[in-house]
Protein backbone atom coordinates (compact mmCIF):
# COMPACT_ATOMS: atom_id res chain seq x y z
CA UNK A 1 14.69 -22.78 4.32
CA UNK A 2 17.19 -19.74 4.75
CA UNK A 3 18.55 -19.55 1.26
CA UNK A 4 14.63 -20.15 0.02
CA UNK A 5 14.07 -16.83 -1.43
CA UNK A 6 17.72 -16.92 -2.52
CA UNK A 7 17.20 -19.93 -4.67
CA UNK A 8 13.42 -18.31 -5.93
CA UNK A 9 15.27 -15.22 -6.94
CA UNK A 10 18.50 -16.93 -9.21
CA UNK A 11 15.42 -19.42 -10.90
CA UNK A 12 13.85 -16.51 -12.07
CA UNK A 13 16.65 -15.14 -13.40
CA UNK A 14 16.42 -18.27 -16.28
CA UNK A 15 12.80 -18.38 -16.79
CA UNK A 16 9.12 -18.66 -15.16
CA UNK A 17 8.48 -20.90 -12.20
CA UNK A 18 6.29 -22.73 -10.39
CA UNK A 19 5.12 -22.51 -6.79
CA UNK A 20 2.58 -24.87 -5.11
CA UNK A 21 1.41 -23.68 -1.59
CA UNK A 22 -1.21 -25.78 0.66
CA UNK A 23 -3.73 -23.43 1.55
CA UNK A 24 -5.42 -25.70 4.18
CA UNK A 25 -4.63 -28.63 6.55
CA UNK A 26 -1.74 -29.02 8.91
CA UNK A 27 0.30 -27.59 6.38
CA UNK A 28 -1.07 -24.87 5.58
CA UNK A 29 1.17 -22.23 4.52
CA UNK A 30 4.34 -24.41 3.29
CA UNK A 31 5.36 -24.10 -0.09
CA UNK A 32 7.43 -25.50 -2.92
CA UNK A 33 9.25 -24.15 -5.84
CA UNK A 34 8.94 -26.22 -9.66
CA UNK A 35 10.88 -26.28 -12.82
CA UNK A 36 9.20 -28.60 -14.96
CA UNK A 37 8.92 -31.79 -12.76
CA UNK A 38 11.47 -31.12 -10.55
CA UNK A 39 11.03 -29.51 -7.46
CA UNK A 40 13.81 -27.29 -6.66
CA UNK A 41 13.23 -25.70 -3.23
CA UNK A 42 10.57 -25.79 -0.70
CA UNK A 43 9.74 -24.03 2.62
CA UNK A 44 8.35 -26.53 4.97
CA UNK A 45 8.77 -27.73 8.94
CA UNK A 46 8.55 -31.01 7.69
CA UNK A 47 8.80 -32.90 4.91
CA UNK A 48 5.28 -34.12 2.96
CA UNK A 49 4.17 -34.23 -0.69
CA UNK A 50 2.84 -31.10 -2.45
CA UNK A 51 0.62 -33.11 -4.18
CA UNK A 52 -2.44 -33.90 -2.69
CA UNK A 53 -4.68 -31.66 -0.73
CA UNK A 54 -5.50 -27.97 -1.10
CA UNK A 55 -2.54 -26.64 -3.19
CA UNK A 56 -2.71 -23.26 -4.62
CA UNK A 57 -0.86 -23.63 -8.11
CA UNK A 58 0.84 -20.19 -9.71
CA UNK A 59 3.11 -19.38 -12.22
CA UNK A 60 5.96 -17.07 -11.11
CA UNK A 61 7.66 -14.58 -13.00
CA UNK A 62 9.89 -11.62 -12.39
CA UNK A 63 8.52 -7.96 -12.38
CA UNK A 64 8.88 -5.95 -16.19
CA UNK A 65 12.87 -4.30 -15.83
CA UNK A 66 13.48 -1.83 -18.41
CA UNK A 67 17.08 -1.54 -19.33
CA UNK A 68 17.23 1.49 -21.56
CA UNK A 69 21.21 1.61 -23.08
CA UNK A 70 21.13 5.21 -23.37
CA UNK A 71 19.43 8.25 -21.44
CA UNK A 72 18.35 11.05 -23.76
CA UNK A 73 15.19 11.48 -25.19
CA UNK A 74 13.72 8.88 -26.21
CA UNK A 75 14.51 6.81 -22.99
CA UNK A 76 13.03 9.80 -20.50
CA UNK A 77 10.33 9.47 -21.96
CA UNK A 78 10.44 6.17 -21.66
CA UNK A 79 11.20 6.21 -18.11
CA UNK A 80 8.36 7.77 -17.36
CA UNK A 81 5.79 5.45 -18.90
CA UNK A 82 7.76 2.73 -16.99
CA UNK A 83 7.36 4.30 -13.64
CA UNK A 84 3.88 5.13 -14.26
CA UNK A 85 3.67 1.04 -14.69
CA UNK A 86 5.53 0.02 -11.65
CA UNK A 87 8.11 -1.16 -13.84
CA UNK A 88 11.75 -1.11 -12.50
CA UNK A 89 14.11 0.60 -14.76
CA UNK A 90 18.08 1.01 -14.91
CA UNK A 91 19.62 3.57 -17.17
CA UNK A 92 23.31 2.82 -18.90
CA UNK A 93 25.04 5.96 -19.95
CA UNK A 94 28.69 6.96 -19.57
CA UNK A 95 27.63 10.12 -20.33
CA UNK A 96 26.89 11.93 -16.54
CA UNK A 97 24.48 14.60 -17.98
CA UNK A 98 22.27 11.95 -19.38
CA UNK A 99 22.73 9.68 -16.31
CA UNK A 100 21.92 11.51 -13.25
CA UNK A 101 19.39 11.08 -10.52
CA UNK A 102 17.62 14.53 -11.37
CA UNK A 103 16.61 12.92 -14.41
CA UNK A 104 16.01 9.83 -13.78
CA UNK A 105 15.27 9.89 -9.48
CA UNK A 106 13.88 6.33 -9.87
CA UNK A 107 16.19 4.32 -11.52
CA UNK A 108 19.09 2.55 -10.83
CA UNK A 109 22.17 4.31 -12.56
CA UNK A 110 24.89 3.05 -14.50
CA UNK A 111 27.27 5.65 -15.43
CA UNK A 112 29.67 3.74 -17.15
CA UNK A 113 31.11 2.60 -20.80
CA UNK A 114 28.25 -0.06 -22.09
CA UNK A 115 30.70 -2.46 -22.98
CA UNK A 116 31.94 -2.22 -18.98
CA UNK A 117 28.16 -2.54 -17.46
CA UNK A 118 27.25 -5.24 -19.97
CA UNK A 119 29.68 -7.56 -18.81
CA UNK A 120 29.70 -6.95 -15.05
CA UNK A 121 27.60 -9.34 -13.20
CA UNK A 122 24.37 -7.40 -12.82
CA UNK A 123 20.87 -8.71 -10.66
CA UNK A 124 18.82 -8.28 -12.91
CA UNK A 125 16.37 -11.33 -14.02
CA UNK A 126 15.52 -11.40 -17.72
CA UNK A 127 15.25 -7.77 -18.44
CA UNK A 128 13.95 -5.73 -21.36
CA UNK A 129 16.94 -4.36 -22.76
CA UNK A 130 16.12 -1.36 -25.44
CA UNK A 131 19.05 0.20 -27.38
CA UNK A 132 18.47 3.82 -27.65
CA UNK A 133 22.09 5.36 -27.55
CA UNK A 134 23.82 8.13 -29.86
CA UNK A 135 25.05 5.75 -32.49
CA UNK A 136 25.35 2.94 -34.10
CA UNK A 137 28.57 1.57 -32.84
CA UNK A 138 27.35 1.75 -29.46
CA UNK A 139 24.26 0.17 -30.71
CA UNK A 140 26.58 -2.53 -31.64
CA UNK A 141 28.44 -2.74 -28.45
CA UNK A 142 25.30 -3.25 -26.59
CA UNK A 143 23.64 -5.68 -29.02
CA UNK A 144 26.15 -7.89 -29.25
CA UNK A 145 26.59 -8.27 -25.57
CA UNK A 146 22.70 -8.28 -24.89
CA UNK A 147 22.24 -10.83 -26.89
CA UNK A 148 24.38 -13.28 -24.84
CA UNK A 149 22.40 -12.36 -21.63
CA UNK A 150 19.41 -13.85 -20.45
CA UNK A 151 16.57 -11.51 -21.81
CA UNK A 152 12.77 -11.04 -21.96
CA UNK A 153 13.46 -8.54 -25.21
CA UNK A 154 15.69 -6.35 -26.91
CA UNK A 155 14.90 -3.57 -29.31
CA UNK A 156 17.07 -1.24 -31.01
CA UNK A 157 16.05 1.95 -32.13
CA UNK A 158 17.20 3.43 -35.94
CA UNK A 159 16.63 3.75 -39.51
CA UNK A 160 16.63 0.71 -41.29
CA UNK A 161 20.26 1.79 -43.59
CA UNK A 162 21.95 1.36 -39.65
CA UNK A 163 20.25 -1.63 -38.80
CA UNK A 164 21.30 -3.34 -41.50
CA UNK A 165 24.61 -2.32 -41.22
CA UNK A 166 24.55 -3.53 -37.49
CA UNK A 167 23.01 -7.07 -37.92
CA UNK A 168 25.44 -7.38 -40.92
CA UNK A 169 28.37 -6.78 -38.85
CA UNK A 170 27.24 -9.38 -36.48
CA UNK A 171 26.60 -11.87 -38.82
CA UNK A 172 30.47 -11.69 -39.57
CA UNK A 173 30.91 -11.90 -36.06
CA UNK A 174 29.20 -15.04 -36.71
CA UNK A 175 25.73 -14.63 -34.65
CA UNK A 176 22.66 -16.65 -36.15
CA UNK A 177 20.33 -15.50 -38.17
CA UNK A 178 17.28 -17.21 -35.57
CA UNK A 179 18.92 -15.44 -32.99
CA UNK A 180 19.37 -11.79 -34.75
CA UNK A 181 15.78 -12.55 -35.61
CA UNK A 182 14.75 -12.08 -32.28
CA UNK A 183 15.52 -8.62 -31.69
CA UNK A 184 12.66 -6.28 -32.53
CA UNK A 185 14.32 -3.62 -34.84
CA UNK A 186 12.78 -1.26 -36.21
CA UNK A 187 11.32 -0.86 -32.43
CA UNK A 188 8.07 -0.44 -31.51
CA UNK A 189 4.31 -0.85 -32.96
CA UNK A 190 3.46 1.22 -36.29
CA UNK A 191 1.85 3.54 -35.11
CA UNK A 192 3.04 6.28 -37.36
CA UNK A 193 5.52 7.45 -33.97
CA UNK A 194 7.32 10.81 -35.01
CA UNK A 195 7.95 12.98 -31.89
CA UNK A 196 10.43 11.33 -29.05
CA UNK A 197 7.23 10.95 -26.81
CA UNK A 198 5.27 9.10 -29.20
CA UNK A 199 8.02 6.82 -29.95
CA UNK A 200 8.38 6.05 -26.67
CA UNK A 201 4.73 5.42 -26.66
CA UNK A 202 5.09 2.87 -29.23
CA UNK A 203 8.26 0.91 -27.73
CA UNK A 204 6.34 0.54 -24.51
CA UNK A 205 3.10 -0.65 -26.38
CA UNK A 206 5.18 -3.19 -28.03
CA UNK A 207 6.51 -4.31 -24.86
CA UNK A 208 3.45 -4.68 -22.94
CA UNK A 209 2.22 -6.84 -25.86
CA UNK A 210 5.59 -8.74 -25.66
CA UNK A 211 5.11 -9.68 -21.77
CA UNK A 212 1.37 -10.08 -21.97
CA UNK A 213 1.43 -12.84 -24.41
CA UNK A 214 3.78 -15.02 -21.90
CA UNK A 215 1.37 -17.43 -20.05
CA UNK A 216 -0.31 -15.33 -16.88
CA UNK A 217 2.12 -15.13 -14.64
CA UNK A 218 2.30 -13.34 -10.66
CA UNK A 219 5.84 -10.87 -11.41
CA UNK A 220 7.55 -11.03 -8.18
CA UNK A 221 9.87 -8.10 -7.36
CA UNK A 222 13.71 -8.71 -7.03
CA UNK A 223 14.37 -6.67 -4.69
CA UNK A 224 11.42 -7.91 -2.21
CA UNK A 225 13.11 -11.42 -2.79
CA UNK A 226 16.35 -10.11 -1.88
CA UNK A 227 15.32 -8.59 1.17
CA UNK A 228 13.39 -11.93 1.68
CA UNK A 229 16.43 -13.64 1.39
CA UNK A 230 17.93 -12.04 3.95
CA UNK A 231 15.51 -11.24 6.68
CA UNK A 232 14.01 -13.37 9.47
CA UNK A 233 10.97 -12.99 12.19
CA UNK A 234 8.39 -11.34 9.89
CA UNK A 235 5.52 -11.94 8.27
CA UNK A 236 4.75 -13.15 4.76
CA UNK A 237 0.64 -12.11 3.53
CA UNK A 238 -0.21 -13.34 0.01
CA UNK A 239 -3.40 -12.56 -1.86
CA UNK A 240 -4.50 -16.22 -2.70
CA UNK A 241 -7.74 -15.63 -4.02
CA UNK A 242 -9.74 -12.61 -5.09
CA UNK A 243 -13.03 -12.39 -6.66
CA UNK A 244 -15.03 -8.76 -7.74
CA UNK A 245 -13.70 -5.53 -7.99
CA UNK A 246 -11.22 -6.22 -5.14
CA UNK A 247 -8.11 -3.64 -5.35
CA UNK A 248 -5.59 -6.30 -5.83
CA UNK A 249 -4.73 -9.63 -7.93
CA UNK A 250 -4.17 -13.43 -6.59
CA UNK A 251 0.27 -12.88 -6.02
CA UNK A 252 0.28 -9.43 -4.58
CA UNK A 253 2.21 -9.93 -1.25
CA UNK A 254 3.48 -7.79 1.24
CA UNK A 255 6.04 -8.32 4.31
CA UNK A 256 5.40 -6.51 7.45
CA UNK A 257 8.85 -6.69 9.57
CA UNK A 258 8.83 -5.99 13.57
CA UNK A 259 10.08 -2.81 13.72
CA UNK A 260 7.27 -1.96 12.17
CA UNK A 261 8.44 -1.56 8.21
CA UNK A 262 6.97 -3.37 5.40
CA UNK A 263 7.74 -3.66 1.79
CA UNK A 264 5.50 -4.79 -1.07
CA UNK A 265 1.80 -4.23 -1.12
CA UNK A 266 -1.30 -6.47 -1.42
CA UNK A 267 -3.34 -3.58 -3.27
CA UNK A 268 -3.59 -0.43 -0.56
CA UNK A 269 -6.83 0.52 0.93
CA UNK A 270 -8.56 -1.10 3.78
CA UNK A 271 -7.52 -4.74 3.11
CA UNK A 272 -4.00 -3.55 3.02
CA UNK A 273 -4.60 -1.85 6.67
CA UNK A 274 -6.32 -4.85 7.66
CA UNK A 275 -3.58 -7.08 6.68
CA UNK A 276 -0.50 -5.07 8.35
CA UNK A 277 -2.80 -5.05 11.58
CA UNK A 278 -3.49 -8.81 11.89
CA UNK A 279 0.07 -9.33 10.79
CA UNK A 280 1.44 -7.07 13.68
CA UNK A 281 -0.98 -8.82 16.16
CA UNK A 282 0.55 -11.83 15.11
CA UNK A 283 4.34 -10.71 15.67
CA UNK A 284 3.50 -9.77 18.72
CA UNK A 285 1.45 -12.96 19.63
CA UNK A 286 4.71 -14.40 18.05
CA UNK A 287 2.44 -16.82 16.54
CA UNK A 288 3.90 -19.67 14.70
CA UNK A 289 1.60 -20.92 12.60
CA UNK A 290 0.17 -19.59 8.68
CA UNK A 291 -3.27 -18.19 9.06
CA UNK A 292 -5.80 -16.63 6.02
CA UNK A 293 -8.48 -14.53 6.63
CA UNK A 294 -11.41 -13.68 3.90
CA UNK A 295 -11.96 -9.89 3.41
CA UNK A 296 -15.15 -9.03 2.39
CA UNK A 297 -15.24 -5.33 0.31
CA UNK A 298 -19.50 -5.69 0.28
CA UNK A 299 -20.91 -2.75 2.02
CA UNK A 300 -24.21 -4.39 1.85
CA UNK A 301 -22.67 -8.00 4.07
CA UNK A 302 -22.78 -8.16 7.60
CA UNK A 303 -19.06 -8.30 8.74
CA UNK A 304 -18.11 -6.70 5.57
CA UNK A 305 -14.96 -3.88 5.30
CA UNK A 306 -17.74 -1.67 4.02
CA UNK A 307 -16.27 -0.82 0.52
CA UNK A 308 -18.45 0.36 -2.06
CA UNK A 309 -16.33 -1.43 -4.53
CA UNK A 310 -17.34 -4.82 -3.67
CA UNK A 311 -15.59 -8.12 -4.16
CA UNK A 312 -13.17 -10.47 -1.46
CA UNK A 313 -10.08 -11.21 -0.98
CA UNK A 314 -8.56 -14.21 0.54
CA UNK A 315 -5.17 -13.23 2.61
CA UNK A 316 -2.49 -16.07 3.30
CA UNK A 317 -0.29 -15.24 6.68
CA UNK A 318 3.03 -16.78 6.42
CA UNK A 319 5.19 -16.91 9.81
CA UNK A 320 8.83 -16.29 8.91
C-alpha cells in the first residue's frame, strides 16, 4: 500500500486509468487501480475481489499541464488563461528576462537551453506542450524532442512558409508523416486571432476542445499524488456522488494531514468546512475505518447545510 499513490502517479504518466472503490460493506473504502483488464495496484487490508458489490467505477486522468517552450508574449498571455483554469503550467526559456517568477509567480521555471530541459527526466504526466519561442530553429529543437515524449498535444505557433520548412526538416530526419500529423500547426481555432491576447485565446480554446473530447475523466493533480505518496496518518475525503447545483464534481478530493494542513479541495464552501471538521474529529478519534457522510445543500430539508444553492454531495473518508 505505501508505494500506492506512487504507482497511480507513473500510470498516469502513459495514459487514463481506472479506479474501482467499494463504497459500502466491510470494505468500504478500499480501492483498486485498472489498465485494461489488469489490475495494477490496489489499497486494501485484505485481499477480496473488486468485482461484486457497491463499486464506484471512474476514469482517472491527470490535471491539464501547459508546457509553453518559450515565455514572451504570446505564452503570458497564455499563462494567464491557464491559471485562471487551474491548469498547472511550466515555462522553458533560457532566456532569464522571459523566465522569471515576476512574470510568471505560478509556474514552475525552467531557465535553461530547450534542448537541455527536453531531455532531462521531468514529472510531468502527458503534458500540453505549445511551441511559442523566437524562431524556428528552436521550434525545431523542441518539436523534435516533444514529439518523442509522452504528450496530450503539441502546437507550434508560425506562418505556414516556417512550418513547412520545420516538418520538412524532420521528415529528413526521418519522422512519419502520421506522427508529424499530429501536431496542431498552424495553432489554435480560426478565429481570425491577430493581437498576442487573442491568439492566446484561440490556442487555449483549441486545447480545451482537445482534452474535452477524451472520454470524461476525474484529472488528479501530480503533485497531490506525490505528496500522497509520501505521507502517512491522514485522511483521504472523495466526492463520490453529487447531484444539483452542488459546488463540486464526483473526483474532487482533499487530504487533511494532523498538523492541521490540507491540500486539494472538494469544492470550498460549507461542505468543504464540513469535511475538514469530520476529518479532524476522526484523526483525533484515530479512527480506522472509511466513513461517507451525505451533505445536503437544501435550505428548505430538515438537517440540511442550509445553502440556497441546493443539491448533495456524498463524501468518502479514507483512513490513511
Amino acid at each position: 500500500m505505501e508505494n500506492y499513490y506512487n504507482t497511480m502517479l507513473k500510470a498516469l504518466q502513459t495514459g487514463n486509468i481506472v479506479r474501482k472503490t467499494i463504497v459500502s460493506g466491510p470494505y468500504i473504502g478500499d480501492e483498486a487501480l485498472y489498465r485494461g483488464n489488469a489490475q495494477i495496484a490496489t489499497y486494501q487490508q485484505t485481499p477480496h475481489s473488486f468485482d461484486t458489490g457497491e463499486v464506484l467505477s471512474e476514469t482517472l486522468g491527470a490535471k491539464v499541464h501547459l508546457v509553453l517552450c518559450g515565455g514572451g508574449h504570446v505564452a503570458k498571455e497564455l499563462y494567464a488563461l491557464a491559471v485562471l483554469m487551474d491548469m498547472e503550467v511550466s515555462i522553458l526559456d533560457e532566456r532569464e528576462e522571459f523566465c522569471n517568477k515576476e512574470l510568471y509567480p505560478k509556474a514552475d521555471l525552467h531557465c535553461a537551453p530547450f534542448l537541455k530541459t527536453l531531455t532531462e527526466k521531468q514529472t510531468w504526466v502527458k503534458p500540453y506542450y505549445v511551441l511559442v519561442t523566437r524562431g524556428h530553429g528552436f521550434d525545431q529543437v523542441c518539436l523534435e524532442q516533444t514529439l518523442g515524449l509522452p504528450h496530450s498535444y503539441i502546437g507550434m505557433i508560425g506562418s505556414k512558409n516556417k512550418v513547412k520548412i520545420t516538418l520538412d526538416n524532420l521528415r529528413k530526419k526521418g519522422f512519419s508523416e502520421d506522427l508529424l500529423a499530429t501536431v496542431h500547426s498552424p495553432i489554435g481555432l480560426s478565429i481570425g486571432a491577430i493581437t498576442a491576447s487573442e491568439i492566446a485565446i484561440s490556442i487555449m480554446a483549441e486545447i480545451i476542445s482537445v482534452y474535452r473530447k477524451e472520454e470524461k475523466a476525474v484529472r488528479l493533480d501530480p503533485k497531490l499524488l506525490e505528496k500522497l505518496s509520501q505521507s502517512k496518518g491522514y485522511i483521504l475525503a472523495r466526492v463520490i456522488e453529487k447531484t444539483g447545483s452542488a459546488p463540486c464534481d464526483v473526483g474532487f478530493q482533499i487530504a487533511i494531514f494532523a498538523d492541521g494542513t490540507t491540500s486539494g479541495t472538494v469544492g470550498g464552501g460549507m461542505v468543504e468546512a464540513k469535511t475538514i471538521e469530520h476529518a479532524q474529529e476522526m484523526l483525533s478519534a484515530k479512527a480506522s475505518r472509511a466513513e461517507i457522510i451525505h451533505y445536503n445543500l437544501d435550505s428548505s430539508k430538515a438537517g440540511s447545510l442550509g445553502m440556497i444553492c441546493g443539491g448533495d454531495a456524498k463524501i468518502l473518508f479514507q483512513v490513511r
